[in-house]
C-alpha atoms as a PDB file:
ATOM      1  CA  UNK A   1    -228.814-302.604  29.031  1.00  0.00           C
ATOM      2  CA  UNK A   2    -229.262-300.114  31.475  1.00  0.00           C
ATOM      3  CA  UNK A   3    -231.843-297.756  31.023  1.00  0.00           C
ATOM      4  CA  UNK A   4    -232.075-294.246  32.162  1.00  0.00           C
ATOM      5  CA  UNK A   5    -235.293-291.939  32.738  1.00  0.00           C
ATOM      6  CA  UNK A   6    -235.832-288.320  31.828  1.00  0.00           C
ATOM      7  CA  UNK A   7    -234.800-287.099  34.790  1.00  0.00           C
ATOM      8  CA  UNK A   8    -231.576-288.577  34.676  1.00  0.00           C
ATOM      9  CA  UNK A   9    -230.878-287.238  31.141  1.00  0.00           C
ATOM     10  CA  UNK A  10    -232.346-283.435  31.688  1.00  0.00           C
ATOM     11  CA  UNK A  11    -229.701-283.688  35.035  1.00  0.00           C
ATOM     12  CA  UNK A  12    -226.906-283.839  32.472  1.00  0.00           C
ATOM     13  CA  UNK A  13    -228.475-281.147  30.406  1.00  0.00           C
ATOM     14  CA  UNK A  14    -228.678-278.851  33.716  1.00  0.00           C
ATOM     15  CA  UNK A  15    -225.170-279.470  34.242  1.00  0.00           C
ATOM     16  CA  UNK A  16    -224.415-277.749  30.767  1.00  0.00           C
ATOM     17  CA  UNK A  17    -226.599-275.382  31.514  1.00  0.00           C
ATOM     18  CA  UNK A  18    -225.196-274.976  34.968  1.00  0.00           C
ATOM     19  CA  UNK A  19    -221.319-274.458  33.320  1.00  0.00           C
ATOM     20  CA  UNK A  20    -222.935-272.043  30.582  1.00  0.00           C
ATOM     21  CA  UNK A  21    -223.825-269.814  33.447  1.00  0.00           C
ATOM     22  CA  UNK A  22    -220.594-269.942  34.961  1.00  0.00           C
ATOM     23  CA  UNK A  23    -218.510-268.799  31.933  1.00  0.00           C
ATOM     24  CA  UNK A  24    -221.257-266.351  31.917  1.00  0.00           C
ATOM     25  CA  UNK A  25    -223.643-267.755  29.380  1.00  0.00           C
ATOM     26  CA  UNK A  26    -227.856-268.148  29.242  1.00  0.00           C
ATOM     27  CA  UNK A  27    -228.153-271.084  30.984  1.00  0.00           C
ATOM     28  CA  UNK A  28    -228.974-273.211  28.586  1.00  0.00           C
ATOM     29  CA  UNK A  29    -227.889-277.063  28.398  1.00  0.00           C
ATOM     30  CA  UNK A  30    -228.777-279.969  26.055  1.00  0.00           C
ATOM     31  CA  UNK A  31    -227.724-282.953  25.601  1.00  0.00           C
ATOM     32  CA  UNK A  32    -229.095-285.741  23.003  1.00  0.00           C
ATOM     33  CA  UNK A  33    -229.184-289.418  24.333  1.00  0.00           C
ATOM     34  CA  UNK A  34    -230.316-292.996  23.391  1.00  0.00           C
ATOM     35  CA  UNK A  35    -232.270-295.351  25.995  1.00  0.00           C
ATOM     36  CA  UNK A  36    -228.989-295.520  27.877  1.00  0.00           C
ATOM     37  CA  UNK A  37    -226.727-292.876  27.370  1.00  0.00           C
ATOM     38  CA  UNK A  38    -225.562-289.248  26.720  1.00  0.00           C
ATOM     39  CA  UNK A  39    -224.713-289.571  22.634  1.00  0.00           C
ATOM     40  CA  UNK A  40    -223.707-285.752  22.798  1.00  0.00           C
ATOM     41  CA  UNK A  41    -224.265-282.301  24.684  1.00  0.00           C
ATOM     42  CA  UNK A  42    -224.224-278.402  24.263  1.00  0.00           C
ATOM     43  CA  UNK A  43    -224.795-275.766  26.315  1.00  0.00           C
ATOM     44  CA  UNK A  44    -225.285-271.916  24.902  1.00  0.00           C
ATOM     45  CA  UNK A  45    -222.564-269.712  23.475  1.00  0.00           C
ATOM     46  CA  UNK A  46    -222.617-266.312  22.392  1.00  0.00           C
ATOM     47  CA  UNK A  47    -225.230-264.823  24.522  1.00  0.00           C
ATOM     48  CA  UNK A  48    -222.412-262.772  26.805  1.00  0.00           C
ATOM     49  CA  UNK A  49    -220.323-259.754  25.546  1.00  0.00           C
ATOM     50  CA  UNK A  50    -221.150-256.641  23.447  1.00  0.00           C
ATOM     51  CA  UNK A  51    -222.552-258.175  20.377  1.00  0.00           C
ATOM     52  CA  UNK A  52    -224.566-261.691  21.454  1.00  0.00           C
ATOM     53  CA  UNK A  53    -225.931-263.683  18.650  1.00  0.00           C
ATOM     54  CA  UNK A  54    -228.720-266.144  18.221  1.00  0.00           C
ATOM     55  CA  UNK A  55    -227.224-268.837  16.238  1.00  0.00           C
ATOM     56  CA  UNK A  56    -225.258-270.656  19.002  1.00  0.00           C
ATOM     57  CA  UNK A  57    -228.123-271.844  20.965  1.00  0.00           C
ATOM     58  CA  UNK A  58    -227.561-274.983  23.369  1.00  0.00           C
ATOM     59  CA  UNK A  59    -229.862-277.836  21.128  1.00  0.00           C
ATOM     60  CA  UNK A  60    -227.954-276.208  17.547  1.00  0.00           C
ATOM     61  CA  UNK A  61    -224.475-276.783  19.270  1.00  0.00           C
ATOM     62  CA  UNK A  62    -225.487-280.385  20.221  1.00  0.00           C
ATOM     63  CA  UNK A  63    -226.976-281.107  16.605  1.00  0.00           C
ATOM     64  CA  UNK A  64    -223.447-280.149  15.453  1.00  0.00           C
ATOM     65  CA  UNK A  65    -221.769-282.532  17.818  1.00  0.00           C
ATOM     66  CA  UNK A  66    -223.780-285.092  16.576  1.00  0.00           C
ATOM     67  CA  UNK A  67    -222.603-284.645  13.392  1.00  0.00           C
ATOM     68  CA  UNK A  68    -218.900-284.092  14.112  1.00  0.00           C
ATOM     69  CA  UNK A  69    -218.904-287.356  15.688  1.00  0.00           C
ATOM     70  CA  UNK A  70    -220.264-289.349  13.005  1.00  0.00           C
ATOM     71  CA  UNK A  71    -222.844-290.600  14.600  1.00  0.00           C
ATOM     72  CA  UNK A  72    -224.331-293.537  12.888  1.00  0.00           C
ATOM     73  CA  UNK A  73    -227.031-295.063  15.131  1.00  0.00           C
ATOM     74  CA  UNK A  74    -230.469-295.254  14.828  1.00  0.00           C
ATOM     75  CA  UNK A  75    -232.163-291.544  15.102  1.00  0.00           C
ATOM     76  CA  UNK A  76    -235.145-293.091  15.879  1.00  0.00           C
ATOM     77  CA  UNK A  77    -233.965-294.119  19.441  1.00  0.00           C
ATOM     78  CA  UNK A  78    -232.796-290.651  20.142  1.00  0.00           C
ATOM     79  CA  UNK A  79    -234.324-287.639  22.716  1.00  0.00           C
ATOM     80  CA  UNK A  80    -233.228-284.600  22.974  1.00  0.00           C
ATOM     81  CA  UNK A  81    -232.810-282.546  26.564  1.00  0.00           C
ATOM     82  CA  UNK A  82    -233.044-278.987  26.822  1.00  0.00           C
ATOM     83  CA  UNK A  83    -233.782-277.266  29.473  1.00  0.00           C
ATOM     84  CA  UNK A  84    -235.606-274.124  28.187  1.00  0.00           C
ATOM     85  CA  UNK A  85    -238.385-274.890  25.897  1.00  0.00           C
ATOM     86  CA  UNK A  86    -236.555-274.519  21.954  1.00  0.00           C
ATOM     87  CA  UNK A  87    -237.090-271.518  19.817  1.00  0.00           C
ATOM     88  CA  UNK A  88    -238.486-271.765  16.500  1.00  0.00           C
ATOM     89  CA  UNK A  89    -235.150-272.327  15.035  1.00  0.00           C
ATOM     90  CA  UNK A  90    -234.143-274.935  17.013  1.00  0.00           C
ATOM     91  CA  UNK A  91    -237.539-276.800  17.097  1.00  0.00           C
ATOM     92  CA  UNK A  92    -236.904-276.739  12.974  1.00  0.00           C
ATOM     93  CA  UNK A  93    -233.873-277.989  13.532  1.00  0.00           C
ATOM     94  CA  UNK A  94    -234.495-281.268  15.479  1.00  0.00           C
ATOM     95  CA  UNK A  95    -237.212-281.627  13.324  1.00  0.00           C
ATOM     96  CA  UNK A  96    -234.944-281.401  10.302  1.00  0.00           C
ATOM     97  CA  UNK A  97    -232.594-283.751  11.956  1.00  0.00           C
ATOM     98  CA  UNK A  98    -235.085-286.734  12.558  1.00  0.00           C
ATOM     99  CA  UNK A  99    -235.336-286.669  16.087  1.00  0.00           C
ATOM    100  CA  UNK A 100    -238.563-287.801  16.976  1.00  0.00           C
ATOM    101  CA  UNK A 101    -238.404-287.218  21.114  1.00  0.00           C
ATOM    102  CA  UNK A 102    -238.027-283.767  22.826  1.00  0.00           C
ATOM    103  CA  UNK A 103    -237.666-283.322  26.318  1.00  0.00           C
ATOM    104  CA  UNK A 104    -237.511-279.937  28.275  1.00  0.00           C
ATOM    105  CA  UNK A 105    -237.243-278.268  31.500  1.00  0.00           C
ATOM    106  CA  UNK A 106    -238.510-274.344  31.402  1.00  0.00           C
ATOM    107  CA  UNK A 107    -240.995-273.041  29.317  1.00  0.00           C
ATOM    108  CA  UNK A 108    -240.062-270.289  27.056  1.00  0.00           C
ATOM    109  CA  UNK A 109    -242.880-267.709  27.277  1.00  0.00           C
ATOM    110  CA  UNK A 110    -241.101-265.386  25.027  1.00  0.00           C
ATOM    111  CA  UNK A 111    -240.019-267.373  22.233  1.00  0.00           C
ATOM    112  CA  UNK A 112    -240.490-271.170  22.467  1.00  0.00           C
ATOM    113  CA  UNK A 113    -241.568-272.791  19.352  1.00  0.00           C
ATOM    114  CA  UNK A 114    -243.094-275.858  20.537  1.00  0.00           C
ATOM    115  CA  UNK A 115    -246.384-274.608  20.347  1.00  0.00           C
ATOM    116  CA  UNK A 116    -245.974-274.099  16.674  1.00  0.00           C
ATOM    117  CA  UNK A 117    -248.936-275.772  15.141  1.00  0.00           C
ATOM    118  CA  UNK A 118    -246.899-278.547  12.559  1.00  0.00           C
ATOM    119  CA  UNK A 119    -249.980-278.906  10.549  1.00  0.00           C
ATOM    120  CA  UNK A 120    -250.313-275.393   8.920  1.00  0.00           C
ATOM    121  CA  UNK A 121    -247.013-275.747   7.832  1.00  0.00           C
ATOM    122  CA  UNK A 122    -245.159-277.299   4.633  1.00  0.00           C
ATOM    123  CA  UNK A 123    -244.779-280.828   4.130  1.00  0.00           C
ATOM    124  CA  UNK A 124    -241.126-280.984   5.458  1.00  0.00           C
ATOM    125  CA  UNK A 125    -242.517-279.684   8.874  1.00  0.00           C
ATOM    126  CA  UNK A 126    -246.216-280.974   9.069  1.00  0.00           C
ATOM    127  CA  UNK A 127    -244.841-284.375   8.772  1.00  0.00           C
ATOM    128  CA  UNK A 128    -242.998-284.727  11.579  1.00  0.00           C
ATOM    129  CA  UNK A 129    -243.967-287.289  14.204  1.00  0.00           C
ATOM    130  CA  UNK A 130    -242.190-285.864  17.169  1.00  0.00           C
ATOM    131  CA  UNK A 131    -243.235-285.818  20.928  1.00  0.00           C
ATOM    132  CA  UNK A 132    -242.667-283.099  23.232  1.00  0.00           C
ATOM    133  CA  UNK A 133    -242.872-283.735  26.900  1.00  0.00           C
ATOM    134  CA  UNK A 134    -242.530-280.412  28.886  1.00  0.00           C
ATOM    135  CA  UNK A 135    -241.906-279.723  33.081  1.00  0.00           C
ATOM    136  CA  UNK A 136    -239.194-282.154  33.195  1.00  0.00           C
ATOM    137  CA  UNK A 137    -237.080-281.004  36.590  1.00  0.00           C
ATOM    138  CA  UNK A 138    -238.568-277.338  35.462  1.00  0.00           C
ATOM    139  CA  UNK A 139    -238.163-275.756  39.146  1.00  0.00           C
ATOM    140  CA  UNK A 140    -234.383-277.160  38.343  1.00  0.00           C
ATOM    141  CA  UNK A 141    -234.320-275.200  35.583  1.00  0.00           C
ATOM    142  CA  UNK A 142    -236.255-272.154  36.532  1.00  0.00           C
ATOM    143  CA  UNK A 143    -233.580-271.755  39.640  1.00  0.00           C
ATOM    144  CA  UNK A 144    -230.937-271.350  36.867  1.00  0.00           C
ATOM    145  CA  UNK A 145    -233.031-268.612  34.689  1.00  0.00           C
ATOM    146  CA  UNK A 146    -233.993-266.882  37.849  1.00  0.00           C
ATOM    147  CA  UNK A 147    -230.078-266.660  38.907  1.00  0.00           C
ATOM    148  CA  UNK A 148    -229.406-265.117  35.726  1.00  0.00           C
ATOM    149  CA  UNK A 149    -231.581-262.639  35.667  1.00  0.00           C
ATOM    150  CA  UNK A 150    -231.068-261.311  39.178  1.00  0.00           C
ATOM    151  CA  UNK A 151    -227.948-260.649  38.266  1.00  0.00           C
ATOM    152  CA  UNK A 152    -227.737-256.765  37.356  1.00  0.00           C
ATOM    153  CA  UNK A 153    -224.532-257.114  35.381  1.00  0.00           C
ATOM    154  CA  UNK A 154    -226.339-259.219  32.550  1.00  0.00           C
ATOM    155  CA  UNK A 155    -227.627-257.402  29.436  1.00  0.00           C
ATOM    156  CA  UNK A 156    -229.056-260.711  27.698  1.00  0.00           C
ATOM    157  CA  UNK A 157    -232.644-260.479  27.633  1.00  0.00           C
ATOM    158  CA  UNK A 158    -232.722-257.877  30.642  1.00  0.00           C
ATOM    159  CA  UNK A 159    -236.252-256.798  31.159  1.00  0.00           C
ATOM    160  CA  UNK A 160    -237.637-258.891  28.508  1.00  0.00           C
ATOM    161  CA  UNK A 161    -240.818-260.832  28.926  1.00  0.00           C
ATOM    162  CA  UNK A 162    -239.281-263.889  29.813  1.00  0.00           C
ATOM    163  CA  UNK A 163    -237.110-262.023  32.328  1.00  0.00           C
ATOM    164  CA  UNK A 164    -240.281-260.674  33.743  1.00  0.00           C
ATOM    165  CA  UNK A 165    -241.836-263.963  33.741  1.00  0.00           C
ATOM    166  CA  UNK A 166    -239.332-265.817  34.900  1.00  0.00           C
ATOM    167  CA  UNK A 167    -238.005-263.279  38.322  1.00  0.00           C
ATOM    168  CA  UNK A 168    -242.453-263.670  38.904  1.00  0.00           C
ATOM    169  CA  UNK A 169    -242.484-267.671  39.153  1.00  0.00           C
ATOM    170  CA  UNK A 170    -241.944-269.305  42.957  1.00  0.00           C
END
């Protein structure tokens, strides 16, 4: 069996992100892959127009997809590729779903929620065994955040912190 690396897999996760962008979305990609292949992906929804929302994140859409396509293998082999560090409600959410491997691209200095310390929370959370590798093809990722927020016609987290941060990084 062929097996790919992390670099590989966070590639097809910045080519979500890299199509969210074009239909004018955050460009946020994920996709969610065994030792040798892409299982699912998602890429963000909802963050365009005059009333965004924060419920169709990239690693939530994927999580769905996984469980639209009735996918029956072991969880235990899985990883999941985003390439923005996960918010709070998506870090619950792979944690919820069993995957034990996260992989990701861009820190989120605004809202990521892998720094969340696991142990001060309840059982269901504190539990969890899951690794979190961070920097994967980041400059990759940070090209796609940076093109995003140069562009004057997008409202979506305009002169937020992590638009700051993000238009300040070489």
């Amino acid at each position: 069996m062929f097996r790919m690396t992390d670099a590989d897999f966070m590639e097809k996760a910045l080519d979500q992100a890299r199509a969210a962008l074009k239909a004018g979305e955050f460009p946020v990609g994920c996709v969610i892959a065994d030792e040798a292949r892409v299982i699912v992906s998602g890429a963000r929804a909802g963050s365009s127009g005059d009333c965004p929302n924060e419920l169709d994140h990239a690693e939530i859409n994927a999580l769905r997809r996984l469980h639209e396509v009735g996918y029956t293998g072991n969880v235990e082999r899985l990883t999941i590729y985003s390439t923005m560090e996960p918010c709070l409600m998506c870090f619950g959410a792979i944690i919820l779903n069993n995957i034990p491997r996260l992989v990701y691209a861009y820190e989120d200095v605004m809202g990521g929620g892998t720094g969340c310390r696991l142990e001060n929370l309840p059982p269901l959370y504190s539990n969890s065994n899951i690794a979190v590798v961070a920097d994967v093809m980041r400059r990759e990722s940070l090209v796609l955040f940076q093109s995003f927020f140069s562009d004057p016609g997008r409202a979506y987290w305009k002169d937020s912190l992590l638009a700051q941060y993000t238009l300040s990084q070489e």
